[in-house]
C-alpha atoms as a PDB file:
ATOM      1  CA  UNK A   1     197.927 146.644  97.322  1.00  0.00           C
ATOM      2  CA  UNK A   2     194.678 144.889  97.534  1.00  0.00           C
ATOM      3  CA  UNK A   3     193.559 141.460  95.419  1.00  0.00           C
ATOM      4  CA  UNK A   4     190.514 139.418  94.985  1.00  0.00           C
ATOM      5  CA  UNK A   5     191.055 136.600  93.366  1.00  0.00           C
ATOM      6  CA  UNK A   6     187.756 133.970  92.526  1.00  0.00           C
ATOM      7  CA  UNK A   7     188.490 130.239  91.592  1.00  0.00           C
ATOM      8  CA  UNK A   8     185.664 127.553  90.808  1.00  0.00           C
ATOM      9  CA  UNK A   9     183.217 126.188  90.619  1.00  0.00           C
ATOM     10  CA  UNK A  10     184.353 123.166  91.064  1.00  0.00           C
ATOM     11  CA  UNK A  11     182.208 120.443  92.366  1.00  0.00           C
ATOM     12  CA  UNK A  12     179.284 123.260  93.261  1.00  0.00           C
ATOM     13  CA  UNK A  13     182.545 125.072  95.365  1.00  0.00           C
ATOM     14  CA  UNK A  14     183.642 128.490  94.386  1.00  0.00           C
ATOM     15  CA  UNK A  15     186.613 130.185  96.226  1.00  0.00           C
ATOM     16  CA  UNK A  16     187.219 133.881  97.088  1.00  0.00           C
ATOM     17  CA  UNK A  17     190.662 134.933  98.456  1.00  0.00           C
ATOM     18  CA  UNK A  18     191.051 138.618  99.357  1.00  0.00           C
ATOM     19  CA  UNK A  19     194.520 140.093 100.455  1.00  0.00           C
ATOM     20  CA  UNK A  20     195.552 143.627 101.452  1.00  0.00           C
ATOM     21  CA  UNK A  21     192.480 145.911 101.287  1.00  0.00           C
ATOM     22  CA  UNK A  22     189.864 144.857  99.254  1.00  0.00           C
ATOM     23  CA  UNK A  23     187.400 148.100  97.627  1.00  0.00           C
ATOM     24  CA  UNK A  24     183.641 146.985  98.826  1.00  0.00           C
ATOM     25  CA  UNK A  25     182.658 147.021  95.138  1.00  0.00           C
ATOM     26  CA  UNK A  26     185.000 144.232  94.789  1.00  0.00           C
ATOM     27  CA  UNK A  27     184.238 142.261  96.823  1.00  0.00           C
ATOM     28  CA  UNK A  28     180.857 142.745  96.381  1.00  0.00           C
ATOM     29  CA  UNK A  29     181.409 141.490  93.100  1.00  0.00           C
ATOM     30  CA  UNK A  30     183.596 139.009  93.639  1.00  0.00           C
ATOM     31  CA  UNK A  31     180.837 136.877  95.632  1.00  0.00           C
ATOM     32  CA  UNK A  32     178.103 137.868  93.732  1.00  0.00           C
ATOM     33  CA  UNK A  33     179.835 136.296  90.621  1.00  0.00           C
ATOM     34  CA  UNK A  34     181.178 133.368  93.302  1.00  0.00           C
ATOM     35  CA  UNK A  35     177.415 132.132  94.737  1.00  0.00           C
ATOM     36  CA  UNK A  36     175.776 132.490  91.771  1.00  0.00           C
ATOM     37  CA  UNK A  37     175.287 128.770  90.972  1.00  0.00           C
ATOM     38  CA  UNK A  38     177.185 127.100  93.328  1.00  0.00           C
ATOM     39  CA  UNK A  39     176.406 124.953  96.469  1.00  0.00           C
ATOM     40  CA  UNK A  40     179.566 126.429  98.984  1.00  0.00           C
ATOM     41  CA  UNK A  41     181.766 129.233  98.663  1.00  0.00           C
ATOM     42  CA  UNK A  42     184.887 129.441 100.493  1.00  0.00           C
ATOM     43  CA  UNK A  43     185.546 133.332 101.501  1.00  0.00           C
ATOM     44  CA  UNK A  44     189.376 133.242 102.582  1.00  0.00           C
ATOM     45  CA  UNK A  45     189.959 136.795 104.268  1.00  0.00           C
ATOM     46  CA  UNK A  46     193.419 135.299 106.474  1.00  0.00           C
ATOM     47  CA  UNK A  47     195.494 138.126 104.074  1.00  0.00           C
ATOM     48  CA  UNK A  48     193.673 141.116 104.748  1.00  0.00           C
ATOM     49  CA  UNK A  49     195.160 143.841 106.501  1.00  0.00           C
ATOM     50  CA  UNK A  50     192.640 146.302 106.013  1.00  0.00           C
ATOM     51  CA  UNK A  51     188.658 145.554 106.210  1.00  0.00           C
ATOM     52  CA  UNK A  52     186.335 149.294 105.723  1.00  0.00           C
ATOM     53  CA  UNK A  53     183.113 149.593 106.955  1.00  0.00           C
ATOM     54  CA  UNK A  54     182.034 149.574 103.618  1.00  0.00           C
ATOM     55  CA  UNK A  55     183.287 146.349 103.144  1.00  0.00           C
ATOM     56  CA  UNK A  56     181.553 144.948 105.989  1.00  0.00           C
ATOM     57  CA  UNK A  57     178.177 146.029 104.399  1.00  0.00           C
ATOM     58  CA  UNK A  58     178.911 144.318 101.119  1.00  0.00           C
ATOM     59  CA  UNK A  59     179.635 141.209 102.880  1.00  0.00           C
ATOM     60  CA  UNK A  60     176.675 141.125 105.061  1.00  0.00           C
ATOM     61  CA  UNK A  61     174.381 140.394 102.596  1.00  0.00           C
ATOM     62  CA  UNK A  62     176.151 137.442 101.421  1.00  0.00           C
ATOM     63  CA  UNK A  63     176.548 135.657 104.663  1.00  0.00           C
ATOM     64  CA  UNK A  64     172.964 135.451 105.059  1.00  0.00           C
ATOM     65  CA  UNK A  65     171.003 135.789 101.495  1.00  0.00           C
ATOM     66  CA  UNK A  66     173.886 133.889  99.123  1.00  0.00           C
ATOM     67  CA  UNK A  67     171.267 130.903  98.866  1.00  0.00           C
ATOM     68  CA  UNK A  68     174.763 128.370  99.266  1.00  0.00           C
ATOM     69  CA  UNK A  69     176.512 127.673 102.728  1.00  0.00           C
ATOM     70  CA  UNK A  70     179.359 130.341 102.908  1.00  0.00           C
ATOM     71  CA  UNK A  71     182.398 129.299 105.065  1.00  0.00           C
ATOM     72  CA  UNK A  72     184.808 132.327 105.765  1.00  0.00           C
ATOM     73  CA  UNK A  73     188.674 132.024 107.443  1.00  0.00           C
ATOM     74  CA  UNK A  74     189.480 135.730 108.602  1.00  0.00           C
ATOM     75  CA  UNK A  75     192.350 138.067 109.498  1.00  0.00           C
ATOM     76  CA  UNK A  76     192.403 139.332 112.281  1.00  0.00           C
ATOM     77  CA  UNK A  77     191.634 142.555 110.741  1.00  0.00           C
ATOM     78  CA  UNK A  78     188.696 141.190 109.512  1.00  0.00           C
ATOM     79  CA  UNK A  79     187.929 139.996 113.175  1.00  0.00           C
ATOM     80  CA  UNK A  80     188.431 143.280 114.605  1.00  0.00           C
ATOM     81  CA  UNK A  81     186.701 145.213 112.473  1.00  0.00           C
ATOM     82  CA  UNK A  82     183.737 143.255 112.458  1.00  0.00           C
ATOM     83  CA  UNK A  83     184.274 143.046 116.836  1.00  0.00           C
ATOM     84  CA  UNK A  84     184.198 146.967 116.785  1.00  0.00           C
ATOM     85  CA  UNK A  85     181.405 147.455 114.937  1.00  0.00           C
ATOM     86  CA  UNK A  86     179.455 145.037 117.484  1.00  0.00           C
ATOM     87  CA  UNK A  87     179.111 142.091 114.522  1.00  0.00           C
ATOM     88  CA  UNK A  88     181.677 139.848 116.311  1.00  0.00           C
ATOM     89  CA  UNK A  89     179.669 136.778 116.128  1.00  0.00           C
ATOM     90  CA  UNK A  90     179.728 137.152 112.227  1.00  0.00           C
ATOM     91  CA  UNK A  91     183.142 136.302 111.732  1.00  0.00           C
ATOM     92  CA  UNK A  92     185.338 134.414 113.385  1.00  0.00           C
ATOM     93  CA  UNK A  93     188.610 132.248 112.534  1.00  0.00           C
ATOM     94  CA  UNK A  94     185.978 129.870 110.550  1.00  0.00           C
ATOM     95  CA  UNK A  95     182.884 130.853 110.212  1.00  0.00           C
ATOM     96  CA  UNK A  96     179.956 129.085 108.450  1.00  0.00           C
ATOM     97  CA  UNK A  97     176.757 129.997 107.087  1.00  0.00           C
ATOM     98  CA  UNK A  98     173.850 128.324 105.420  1.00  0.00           C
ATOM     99  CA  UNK A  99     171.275 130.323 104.098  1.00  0.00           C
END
């Protein structure tokens, strides 16, 4: 079972919690809809199990283009996967990026 679950904005913050295995559309979604408008979003990945290659390249794009700061908490799932595909410095326990 897989969840994405978007709260906010609230004070120009937007949160995005993932658990399980998010789909890459998803989550793609999910922060599209999430940084549109708002100063910060807070991507909580610390309850995914599973993170696809696919949904590495949806976030990618986010972490650098949102136009807010993004600050991401991983699994590490989320950790590894990003480690094996030689993106470690992406995403770590706390991440934060301003773009």
């Amino acid at each position: 079972m897989s969840a994405i679950e978007v709260t906010g904005p609230a004070d120009g913050t937007a949160t995005v919690r993932a658990q399980g295995a998010p789909e890459a559309a998803d989550l793609a979604a999910a922060l599209a809809g999430a940084t549109a408008g708002t100063s910060t979003v807070l991507l909580d990945l610390t309850a995914v199990d599973h993170f696809t290659t696919e949904a590495v390249a949806a976030l990618i794009p986010h972490l650098h283009g949102a136009g807010c700061r993004v600050i991401v908490t991983a699994s590490a799932a989320v950790e590894g996967k990003f480690t094996r595909l030689g993106l470690g410095g992406l995403v770590t326990p706390a991440a934060e990026f301003r773009t």
